[in-house]
C-alpha atoms as a PDB file:
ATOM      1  CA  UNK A   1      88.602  93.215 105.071  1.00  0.00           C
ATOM      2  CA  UNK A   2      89.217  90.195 102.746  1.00  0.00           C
ATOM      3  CA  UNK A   3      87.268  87.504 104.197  1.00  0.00           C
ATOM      4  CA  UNK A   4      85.851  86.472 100.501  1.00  0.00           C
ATOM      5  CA  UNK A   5      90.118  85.358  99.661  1.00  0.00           C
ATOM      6  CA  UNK A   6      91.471  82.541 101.925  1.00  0.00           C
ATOM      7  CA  UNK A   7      95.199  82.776 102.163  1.00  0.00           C
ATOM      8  CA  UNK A   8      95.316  79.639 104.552  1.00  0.00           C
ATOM      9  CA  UNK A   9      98.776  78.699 104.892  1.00  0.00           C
ATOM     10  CA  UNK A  10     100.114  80.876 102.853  1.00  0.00           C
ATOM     11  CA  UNK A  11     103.009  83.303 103.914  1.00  0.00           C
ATOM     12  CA  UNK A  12     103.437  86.882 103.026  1.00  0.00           C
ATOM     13  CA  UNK A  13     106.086  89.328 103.224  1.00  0.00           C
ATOM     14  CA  UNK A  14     105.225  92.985 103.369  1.00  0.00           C
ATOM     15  CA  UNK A  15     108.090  95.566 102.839  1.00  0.00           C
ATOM     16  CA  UNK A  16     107.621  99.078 104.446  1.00  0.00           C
ATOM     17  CA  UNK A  17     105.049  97.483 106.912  1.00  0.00           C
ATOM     18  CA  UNK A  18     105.309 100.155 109.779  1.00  0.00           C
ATOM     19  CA  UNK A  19     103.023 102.758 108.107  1.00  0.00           C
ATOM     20  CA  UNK A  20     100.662 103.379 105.777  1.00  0.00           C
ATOM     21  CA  UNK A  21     100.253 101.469 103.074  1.00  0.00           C
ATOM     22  CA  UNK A  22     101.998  98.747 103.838  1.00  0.00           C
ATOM     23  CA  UNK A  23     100.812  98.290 107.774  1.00  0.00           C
ATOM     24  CA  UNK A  24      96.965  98.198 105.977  1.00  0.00           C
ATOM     25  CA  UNK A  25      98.391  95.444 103.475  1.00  0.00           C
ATOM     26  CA  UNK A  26     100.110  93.599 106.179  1.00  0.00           C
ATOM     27  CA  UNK A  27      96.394  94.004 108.238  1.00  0.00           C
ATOM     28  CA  UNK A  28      94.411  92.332 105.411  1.00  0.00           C
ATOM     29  CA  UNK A  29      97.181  90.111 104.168  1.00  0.00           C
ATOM     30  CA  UNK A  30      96.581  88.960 107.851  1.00  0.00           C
ATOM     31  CA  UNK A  31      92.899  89.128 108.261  1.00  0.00           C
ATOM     32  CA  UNK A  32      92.962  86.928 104.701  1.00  0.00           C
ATOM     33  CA  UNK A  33      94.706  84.119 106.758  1.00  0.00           C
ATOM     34  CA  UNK A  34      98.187  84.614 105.473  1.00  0.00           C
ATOM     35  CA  UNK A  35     101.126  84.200 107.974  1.00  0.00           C
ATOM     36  CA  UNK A  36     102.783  87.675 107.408  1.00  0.00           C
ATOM     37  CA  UNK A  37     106.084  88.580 107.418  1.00  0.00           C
ATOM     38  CA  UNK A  38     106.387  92.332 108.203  1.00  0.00           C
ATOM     39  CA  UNK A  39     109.411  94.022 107.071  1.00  0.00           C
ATOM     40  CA  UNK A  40     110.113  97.700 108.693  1.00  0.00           C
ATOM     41  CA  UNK A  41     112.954  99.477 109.418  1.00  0.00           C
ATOM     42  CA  UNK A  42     111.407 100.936 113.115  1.00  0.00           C
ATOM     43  CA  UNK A  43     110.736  98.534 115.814  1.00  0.00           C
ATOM     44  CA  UNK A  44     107.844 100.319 117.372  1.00  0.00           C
ATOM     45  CA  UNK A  45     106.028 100.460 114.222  1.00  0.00           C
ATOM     46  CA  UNK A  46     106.357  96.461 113.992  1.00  0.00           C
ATOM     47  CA  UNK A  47     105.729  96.308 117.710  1.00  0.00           C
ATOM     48  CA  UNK A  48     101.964  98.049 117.444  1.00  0.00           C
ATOM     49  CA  UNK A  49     101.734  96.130 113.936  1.00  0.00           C
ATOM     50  CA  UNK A  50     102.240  92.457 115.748  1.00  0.00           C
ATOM     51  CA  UNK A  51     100.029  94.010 118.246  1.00  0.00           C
ATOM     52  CA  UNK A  52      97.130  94.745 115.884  1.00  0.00           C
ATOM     53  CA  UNK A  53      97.502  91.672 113.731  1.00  0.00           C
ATOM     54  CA  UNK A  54      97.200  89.436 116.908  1.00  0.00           C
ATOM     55  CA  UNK A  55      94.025  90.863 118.348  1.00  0.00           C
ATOM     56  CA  UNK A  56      92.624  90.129 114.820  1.00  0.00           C
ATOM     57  CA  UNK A  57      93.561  86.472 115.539  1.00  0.00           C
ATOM     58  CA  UNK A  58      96.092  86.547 112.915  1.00  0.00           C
ATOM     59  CA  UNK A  59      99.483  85.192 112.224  1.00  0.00           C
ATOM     60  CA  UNK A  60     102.870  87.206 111.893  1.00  0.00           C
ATOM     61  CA  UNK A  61     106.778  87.774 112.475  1.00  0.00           C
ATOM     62  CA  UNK A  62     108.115  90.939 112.390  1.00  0.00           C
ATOM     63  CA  UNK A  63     112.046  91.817 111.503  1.00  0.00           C
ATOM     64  CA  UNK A  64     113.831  95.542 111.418  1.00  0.00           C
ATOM     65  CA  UNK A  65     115.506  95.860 108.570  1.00  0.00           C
ATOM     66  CA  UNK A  66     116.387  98.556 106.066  1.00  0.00           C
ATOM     67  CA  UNK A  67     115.447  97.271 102.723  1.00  0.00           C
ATOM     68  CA  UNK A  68     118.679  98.773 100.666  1.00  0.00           C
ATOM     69  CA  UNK A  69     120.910  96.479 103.105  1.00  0.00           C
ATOM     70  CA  UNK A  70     120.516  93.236 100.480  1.00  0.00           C
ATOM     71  CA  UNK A  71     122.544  90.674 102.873  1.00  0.00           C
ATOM     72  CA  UNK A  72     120.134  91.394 105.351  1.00  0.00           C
ATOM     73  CA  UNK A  73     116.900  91.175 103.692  1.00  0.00           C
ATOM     74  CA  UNK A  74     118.266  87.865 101.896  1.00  0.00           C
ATOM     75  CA  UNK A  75     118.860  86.437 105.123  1.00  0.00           C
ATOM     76  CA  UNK A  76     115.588  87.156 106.203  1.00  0.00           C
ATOM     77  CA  UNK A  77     114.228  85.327 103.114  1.00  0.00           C
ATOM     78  CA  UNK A  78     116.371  82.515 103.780  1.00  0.00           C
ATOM     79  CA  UNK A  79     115.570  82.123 107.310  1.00  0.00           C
ATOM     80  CA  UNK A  80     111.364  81.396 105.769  1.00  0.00           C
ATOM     81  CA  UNK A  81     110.608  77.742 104.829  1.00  0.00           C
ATOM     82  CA  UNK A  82     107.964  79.473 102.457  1.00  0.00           C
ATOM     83  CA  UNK A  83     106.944  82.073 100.432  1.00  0.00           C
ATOM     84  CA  UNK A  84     103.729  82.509  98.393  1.00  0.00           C
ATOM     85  CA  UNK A  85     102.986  86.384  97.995  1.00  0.00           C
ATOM     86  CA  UNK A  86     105.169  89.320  97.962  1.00  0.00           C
ATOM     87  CA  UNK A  87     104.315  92.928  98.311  1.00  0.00           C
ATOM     88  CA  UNK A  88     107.184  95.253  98.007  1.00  0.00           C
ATOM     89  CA  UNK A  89     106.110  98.321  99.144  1.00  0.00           C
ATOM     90  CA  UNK A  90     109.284 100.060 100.448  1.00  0.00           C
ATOM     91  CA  UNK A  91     109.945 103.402  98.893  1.00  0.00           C
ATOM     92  CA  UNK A  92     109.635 107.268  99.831  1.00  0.00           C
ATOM     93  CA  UNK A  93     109.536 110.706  98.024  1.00  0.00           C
ATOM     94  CA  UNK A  94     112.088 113.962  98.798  1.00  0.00           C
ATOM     95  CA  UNK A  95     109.943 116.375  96.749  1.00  0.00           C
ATOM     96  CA  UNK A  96     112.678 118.764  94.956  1.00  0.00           C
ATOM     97  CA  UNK A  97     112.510 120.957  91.883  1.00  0.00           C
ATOM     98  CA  UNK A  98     114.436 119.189  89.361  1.00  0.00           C
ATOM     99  CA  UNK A  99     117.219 122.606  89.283  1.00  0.00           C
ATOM    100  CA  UNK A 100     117.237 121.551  93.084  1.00  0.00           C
ATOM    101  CA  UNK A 101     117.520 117.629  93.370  1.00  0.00           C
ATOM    102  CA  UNK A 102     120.729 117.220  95.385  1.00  0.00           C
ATOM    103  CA  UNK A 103     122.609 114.145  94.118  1.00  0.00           C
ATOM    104  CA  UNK A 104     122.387 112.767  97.663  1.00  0.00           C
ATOM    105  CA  UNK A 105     118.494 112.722  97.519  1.00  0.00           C
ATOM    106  CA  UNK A 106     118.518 111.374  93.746  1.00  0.00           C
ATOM    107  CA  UNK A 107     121.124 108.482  95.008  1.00  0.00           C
ATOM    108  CA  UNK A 108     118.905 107.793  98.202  1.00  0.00           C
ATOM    109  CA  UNK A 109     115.336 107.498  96.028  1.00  0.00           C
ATOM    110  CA  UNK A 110     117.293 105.280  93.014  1.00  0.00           C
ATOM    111  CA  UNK A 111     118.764 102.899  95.753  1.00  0.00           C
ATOM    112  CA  UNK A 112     115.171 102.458  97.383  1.00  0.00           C
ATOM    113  CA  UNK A 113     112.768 102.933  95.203  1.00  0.00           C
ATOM    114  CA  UNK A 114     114.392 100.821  92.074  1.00  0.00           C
ATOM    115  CA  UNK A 115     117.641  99.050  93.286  1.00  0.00           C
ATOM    116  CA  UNK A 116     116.252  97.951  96.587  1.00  0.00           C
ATOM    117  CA  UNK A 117     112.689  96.740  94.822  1.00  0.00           C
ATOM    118  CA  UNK A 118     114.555  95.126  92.148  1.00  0.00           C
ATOM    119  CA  UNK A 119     116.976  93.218  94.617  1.00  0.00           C
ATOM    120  CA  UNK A 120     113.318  92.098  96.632  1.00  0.00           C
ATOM    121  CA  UNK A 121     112.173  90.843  93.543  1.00  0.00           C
ATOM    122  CA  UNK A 122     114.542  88.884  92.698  1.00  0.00           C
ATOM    123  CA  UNK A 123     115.835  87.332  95.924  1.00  0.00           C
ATOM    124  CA  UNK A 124     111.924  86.775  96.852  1.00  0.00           C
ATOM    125  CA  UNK A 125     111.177  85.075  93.445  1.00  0.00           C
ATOM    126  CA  UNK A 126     114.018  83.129  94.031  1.00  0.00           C
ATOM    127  CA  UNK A 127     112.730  81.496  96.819  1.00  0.00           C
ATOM    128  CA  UNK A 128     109.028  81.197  95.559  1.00  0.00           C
ATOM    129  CA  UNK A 129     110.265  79.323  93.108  1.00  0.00           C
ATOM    130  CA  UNK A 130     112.401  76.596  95.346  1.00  0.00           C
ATOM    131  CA  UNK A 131     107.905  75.265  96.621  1.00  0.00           C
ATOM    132  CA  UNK A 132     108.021  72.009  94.908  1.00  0.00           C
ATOM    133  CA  UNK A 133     104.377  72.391  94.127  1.00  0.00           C
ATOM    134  CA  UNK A 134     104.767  75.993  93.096  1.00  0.00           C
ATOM    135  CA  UNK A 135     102.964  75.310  89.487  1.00  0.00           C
ATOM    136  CA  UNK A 136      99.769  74.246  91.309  1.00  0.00           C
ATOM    137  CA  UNK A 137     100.181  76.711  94.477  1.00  0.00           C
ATOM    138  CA  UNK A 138     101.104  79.547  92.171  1.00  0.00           C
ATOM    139  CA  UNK A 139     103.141  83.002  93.751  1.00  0.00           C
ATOM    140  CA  UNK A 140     102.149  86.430  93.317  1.00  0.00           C
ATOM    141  CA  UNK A 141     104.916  89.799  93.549  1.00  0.00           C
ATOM    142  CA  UNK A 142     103.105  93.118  94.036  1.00  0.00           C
ATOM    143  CA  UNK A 143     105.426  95.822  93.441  1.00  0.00           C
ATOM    144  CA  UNK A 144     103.669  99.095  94.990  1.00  0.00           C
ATOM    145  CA  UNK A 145     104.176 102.150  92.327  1.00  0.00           C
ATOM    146  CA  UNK A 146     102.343 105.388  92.061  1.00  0.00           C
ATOM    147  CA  UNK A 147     100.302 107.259  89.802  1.00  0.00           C
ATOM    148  CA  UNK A 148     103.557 109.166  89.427  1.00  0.00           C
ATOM    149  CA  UNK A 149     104.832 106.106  87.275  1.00  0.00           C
ATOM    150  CA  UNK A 150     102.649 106.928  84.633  1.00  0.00           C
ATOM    151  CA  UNK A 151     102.430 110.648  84.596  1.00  0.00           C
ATOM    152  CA  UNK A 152     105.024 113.434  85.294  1.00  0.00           C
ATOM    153  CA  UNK A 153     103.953 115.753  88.669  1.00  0.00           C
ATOM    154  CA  UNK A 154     105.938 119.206  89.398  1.00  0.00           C
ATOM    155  CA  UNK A 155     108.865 119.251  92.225  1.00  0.00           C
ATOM    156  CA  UNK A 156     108.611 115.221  91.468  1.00  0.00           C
ATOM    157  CA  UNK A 157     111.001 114.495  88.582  1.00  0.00           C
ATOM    158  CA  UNK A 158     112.958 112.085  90.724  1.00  0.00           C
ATOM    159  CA  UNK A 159     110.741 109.746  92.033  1.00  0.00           C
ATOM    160  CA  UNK A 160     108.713 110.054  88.677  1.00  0.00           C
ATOM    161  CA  UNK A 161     111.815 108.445  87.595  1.00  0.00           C
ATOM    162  CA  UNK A 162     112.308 105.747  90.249  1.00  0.00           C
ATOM    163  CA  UNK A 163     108.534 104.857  89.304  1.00  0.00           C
ATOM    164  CA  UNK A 164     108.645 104.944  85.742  1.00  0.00           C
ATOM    165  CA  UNK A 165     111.559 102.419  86.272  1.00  0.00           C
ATOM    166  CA  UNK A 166     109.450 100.237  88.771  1.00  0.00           C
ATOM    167  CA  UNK A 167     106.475 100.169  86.439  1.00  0.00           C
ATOM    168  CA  UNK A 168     109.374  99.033  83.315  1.00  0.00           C
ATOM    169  CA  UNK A 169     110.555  96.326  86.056  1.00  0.00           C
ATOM    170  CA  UNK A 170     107.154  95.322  86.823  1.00  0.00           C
ATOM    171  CA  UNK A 171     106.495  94.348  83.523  1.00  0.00           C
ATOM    172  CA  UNK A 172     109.803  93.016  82.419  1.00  0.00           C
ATOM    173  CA  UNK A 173     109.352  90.252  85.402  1.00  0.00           C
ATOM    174  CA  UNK A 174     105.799  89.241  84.308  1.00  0.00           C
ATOM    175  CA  UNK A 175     107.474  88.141  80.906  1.00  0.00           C
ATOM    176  CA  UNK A 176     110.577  86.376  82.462  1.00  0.00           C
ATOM    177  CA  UNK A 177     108.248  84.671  85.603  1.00  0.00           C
ATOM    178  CA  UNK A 178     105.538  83.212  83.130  1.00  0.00           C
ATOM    179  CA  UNK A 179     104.844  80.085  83.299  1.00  0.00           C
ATOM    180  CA  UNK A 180     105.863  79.070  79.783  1.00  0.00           C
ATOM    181  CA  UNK A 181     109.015  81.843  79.943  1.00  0.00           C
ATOM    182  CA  UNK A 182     110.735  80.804  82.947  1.00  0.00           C
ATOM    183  CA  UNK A 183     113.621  77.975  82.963  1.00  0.00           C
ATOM    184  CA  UNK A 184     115.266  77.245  85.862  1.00  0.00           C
END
């Protein structure tokens, strides 16, 4: 699938790797030549993932976790020696009128959608940053929104929210992460 890029020792973590779009990034991530790191909170779906990913020859380590529980996922992250390309793709939709949203679902899309993206972010770019030849190696975080970040949908007011705020994040962390912005 992307046999032109060669991510040769590289390592990638993939959030929300079980399923759909994430299991396909984890795939090519993979079939690129990137040792993955597949983050999902169902061990089955990591179990046929590992499965796929090795008959493609490729490279990658699997861990169940939810992505909202922080300590976890940080010591996850810690437990890597390396870290070159992040794609946080964790998130989910409860479809709800906005006269209907319970609190419960709003609380439950905010927490994974923005809080538990932002927290990725930040303890991922953390740790790309500790490569002592990170200037020449360079990093890249993908943060996985929706065309619902850019334009409001019906019985969608909620996650048009959490996406809105991901696309705002998105773009806040390309100006602190430049090269001539960050300090450390």
């Amino acid at each position: 699938m992307l046999k032109q890029i060669n991510l040769k020792n590289k390592t990638a973590l993939v959030t929300g790797a079980g399923k759909g779009i994430g299991k396909a990034c984890a795939i090519a991530l993979a079939q690129a030549g990137a040792k993955v790191i597949a983050i999902s909170r169902t061990k089955s779906d990591l179990d046929n993932l590992d499965k796929i990913i090795k008959k493609t020859k490729g490279s990658s380590k699997s861990f169940v976790c939810d992505v909202t529980n922080t300590y976890k996922f940080e010591q996850i992250v810690k437990s890597i020696p390396r870290l070159d390309v992040l794609v946080n793709n964790a998130g989910t939709n409860r479809p709800e009128h906005f006269i209907k949203v319970k609190k419960s679902d709003m609380e439950y899309l905010v927490n994974l959608n923005i809080k538990a993206c932002f927290n990725i972010a930040q303890i991922c770019a953390k740790k790309m940053l500790q490569h002592k030849n990170r200037k020449k190696s360079g990093a890249s975080i993908i943060n996985m929104s929706s065309q619902l970040g850019k334009v409001g949908a019906p019985i969608r007011s909620v996650y048009n929210m959490t996406k809105f705020g991901l696309e705002g994040l998105t773009r806040g962390m390309a100006i602190d992460l430049a090269k001539k912005q960050y300090k450390s």
